[in-house]
N, C-alpha and C. Protein backbone atom coordinates (compact mmCIF):
# COMPACT_ATOMS: atom_id res chain seq x y z
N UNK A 1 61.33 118.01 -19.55
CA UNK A 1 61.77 116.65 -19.77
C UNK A 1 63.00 116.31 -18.92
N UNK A 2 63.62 117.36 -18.92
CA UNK A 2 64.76 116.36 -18.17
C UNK A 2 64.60 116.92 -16.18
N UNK A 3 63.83 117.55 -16.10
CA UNK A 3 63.27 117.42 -14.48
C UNK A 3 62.79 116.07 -14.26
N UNK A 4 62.42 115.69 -15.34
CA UNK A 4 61.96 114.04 -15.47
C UNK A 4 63.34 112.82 -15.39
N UNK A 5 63.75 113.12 -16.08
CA UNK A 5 64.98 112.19 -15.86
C UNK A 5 65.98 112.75 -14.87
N UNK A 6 66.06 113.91 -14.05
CA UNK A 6 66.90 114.52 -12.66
C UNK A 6 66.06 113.40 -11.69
N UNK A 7 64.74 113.69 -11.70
CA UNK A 7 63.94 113.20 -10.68
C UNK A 7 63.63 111.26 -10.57
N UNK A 8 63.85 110.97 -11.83
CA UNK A 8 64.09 109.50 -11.71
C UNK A 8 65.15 108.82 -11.45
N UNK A 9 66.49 109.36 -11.94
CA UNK A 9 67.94 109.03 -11.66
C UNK A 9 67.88 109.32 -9.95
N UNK A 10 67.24 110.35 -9.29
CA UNK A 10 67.95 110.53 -8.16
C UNK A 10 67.16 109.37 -7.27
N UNK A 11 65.85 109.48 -7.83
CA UNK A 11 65.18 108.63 -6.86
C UNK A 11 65.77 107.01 -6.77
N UNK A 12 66.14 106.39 -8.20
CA UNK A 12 66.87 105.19 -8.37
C UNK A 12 68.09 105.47 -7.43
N UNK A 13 68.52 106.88 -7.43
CA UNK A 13 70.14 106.59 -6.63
C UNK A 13 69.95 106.62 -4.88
N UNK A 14 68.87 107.26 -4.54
CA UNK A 14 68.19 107.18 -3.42
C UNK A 14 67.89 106.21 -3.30
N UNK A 15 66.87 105.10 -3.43
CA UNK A 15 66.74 103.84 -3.40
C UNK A 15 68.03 102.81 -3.43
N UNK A 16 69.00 102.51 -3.94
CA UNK A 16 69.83 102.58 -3.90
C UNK A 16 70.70 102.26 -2.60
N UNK A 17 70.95 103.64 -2.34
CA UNK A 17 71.45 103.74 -0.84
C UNK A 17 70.52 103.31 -0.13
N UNK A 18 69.72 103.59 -0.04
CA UNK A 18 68.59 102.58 1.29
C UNK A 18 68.90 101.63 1.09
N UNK A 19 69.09 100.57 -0.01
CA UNK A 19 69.28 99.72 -0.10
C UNK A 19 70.26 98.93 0.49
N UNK A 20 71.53 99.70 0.17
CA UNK A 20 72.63 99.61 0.99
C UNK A 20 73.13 99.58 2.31
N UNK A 21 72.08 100.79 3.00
CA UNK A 21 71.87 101.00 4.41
C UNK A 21 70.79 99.35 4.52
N UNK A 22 69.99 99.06 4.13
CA UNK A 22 69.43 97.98 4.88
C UNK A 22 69.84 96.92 4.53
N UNK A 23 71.04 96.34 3.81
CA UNK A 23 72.56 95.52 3.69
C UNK A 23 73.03 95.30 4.53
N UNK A 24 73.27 96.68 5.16
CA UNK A 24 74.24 96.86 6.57
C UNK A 24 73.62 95.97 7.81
N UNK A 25 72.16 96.15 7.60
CA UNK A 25 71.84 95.56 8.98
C UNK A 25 71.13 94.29 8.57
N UNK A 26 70.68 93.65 7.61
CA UNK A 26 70.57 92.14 6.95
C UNK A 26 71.44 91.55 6.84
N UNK A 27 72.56 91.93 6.21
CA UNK A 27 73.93 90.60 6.44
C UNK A 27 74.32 90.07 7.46
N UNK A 28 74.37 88.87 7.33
CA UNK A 28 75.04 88.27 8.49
C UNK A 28 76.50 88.64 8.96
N UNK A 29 77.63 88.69 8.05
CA UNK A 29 79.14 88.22 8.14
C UNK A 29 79.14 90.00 7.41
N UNK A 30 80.43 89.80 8.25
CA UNK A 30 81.03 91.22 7.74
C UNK A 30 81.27 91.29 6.31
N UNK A 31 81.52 90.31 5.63
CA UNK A 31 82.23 90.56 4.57
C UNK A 31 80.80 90.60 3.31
N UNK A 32 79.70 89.81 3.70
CA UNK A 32 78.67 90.20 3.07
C UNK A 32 78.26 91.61 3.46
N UNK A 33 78.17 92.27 4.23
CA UNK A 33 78.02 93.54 5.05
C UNK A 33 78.95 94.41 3.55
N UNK A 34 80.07 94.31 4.10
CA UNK A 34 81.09 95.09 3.02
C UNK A 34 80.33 95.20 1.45
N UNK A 35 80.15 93.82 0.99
CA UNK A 35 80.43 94.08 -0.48
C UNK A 35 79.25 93.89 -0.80
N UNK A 36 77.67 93.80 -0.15
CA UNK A 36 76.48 94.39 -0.59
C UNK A 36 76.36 96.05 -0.47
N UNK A 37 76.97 97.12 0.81
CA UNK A 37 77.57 98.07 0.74
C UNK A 37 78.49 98.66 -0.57
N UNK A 38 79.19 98.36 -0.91
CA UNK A 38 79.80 98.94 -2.04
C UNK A 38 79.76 98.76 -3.15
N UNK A 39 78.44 97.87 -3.01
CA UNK A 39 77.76 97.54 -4.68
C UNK A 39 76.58 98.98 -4.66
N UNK A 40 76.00 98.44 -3.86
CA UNK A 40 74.57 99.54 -3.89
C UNK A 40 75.07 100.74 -3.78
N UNK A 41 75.45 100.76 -2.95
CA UNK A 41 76.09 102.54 -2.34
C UNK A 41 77.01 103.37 -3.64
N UNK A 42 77.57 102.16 -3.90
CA UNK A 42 78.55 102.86 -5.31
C UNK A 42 77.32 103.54 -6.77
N UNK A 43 76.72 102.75 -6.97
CA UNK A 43 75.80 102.41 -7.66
C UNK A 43 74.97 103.94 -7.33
N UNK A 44 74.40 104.06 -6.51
CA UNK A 44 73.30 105.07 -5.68
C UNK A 44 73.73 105.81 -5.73
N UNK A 45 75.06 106.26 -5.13
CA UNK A 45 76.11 107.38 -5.76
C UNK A 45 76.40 108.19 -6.87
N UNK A 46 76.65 107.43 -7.77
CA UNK A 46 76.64 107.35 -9.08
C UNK A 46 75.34 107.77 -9.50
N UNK A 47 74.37 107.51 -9.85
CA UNK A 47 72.95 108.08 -9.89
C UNK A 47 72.98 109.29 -10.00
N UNK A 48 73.04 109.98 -8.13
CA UNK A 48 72.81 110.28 -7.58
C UNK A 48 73.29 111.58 -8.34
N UNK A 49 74.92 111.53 -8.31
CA UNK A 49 75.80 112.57 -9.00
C UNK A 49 75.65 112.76 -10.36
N UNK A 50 75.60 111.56 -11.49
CA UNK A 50 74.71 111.60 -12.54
C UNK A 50 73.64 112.61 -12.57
N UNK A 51 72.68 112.52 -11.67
CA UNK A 51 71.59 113.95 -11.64
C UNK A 51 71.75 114.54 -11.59
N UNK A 52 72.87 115.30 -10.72
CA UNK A 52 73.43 116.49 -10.13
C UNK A 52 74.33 117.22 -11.27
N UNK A 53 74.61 116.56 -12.27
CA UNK A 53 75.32 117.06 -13.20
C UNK A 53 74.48 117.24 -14.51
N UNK A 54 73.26 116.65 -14.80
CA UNK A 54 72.51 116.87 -15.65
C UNK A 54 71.38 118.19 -15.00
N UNK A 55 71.32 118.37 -13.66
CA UNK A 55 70.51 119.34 -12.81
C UNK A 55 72.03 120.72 -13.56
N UNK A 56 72.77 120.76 -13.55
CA UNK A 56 73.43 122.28 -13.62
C UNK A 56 73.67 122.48 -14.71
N UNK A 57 74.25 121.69 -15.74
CA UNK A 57 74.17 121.43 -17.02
C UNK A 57 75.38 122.33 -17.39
N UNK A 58 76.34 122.48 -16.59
CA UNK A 58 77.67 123.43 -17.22
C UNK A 58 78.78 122.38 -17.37
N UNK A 59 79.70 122.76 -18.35
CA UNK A 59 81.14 121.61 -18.25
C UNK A 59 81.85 121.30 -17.42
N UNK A 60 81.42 122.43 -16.97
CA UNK A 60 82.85 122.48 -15.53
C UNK A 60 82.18 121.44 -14.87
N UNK A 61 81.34 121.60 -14.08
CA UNK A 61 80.58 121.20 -13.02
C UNK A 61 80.35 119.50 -13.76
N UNK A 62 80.03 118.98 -14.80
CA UNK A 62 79.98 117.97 -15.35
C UNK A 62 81.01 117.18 -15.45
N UNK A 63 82.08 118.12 -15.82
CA UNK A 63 83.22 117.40 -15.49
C UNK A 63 84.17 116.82 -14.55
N UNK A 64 83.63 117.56 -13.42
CA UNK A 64 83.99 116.95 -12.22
C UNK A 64 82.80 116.28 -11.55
N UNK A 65 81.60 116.12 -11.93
CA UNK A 65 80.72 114.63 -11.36
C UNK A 65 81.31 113.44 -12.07
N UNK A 66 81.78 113.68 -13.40
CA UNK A 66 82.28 112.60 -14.47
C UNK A 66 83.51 111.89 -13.59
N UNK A 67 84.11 112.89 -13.08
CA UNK A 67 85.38 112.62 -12.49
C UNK A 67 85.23 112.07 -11.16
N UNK A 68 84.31 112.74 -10.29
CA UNK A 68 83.76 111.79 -8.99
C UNK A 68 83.41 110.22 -9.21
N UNK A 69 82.37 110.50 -10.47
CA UNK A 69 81.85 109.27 -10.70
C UNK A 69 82.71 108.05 -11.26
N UNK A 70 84.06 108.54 -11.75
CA UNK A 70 85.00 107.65 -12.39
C UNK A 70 85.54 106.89 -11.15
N UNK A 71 86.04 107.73 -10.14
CA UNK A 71 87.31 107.57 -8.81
C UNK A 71 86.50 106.59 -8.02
N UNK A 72 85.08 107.22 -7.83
CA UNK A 72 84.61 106.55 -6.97
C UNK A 72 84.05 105.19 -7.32
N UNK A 73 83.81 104.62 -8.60
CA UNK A 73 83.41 103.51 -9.17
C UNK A 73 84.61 102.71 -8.91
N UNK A 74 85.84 103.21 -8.92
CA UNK A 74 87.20 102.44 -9.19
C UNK A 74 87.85 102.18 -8.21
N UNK A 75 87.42 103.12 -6.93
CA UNK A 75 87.98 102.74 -5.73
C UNK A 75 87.39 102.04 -4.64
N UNK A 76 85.96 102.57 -4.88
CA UNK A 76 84.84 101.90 -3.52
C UNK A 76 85.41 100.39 -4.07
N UNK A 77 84.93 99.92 -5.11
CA UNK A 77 84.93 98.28 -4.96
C UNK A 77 85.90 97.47 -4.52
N UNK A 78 87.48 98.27 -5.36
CA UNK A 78 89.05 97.79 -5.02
C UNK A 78 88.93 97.80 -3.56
N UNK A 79 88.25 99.10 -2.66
CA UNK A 79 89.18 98.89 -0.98
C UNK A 79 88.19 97.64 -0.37
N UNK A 80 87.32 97.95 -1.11
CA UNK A 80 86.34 96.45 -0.33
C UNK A 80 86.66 95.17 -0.21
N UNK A 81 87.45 95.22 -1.99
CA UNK A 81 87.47 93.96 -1.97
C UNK A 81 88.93 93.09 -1.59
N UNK A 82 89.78 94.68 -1.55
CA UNK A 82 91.18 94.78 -0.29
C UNK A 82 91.16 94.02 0.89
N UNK A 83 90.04 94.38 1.34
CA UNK A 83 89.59 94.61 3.04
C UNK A 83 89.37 92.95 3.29
């Protein structure tokens, strides 16, 4: 069961980033460029590491995807929306 939910989270977080990557080259204006990028990509990320932490299933290791997944939710959007 949960090879089932590793394998659907990653594929959503995979999709995702493609998504993001083909953002990059559909937007017109940089700034749509930027912040369709750090929606998806953050997002896909997140997933992505989400799996990766339900794939090893130890605290340690959980606790620092938890912790990736916190920083990086909180910072991708702030420098974007910096920029």
């Amino acid at each position: 069961m949960s090879d089932l939910v590793i394998g659907i989270l990653a594929s959503f977080g995979a999709l995702f980033v493609l998504l993001a990557g083909l953002g990059i080259i559909r937007m017109p204006d940089l700034y749509l460029r930027i912040s369709v990028t750090t929606k998806a990509a953050t997002l896909g990320i997140g997933l992505i590491m989400f799996a990766a932490g339900i794939y090893f299933n130890e605290s340690s290791i959980t606790t620092r995807v938890l912790a990736i997944i916190f920083f990086f939710f909180f910072s991708a959007p702030v420098g974007a929306h910096l920029i």
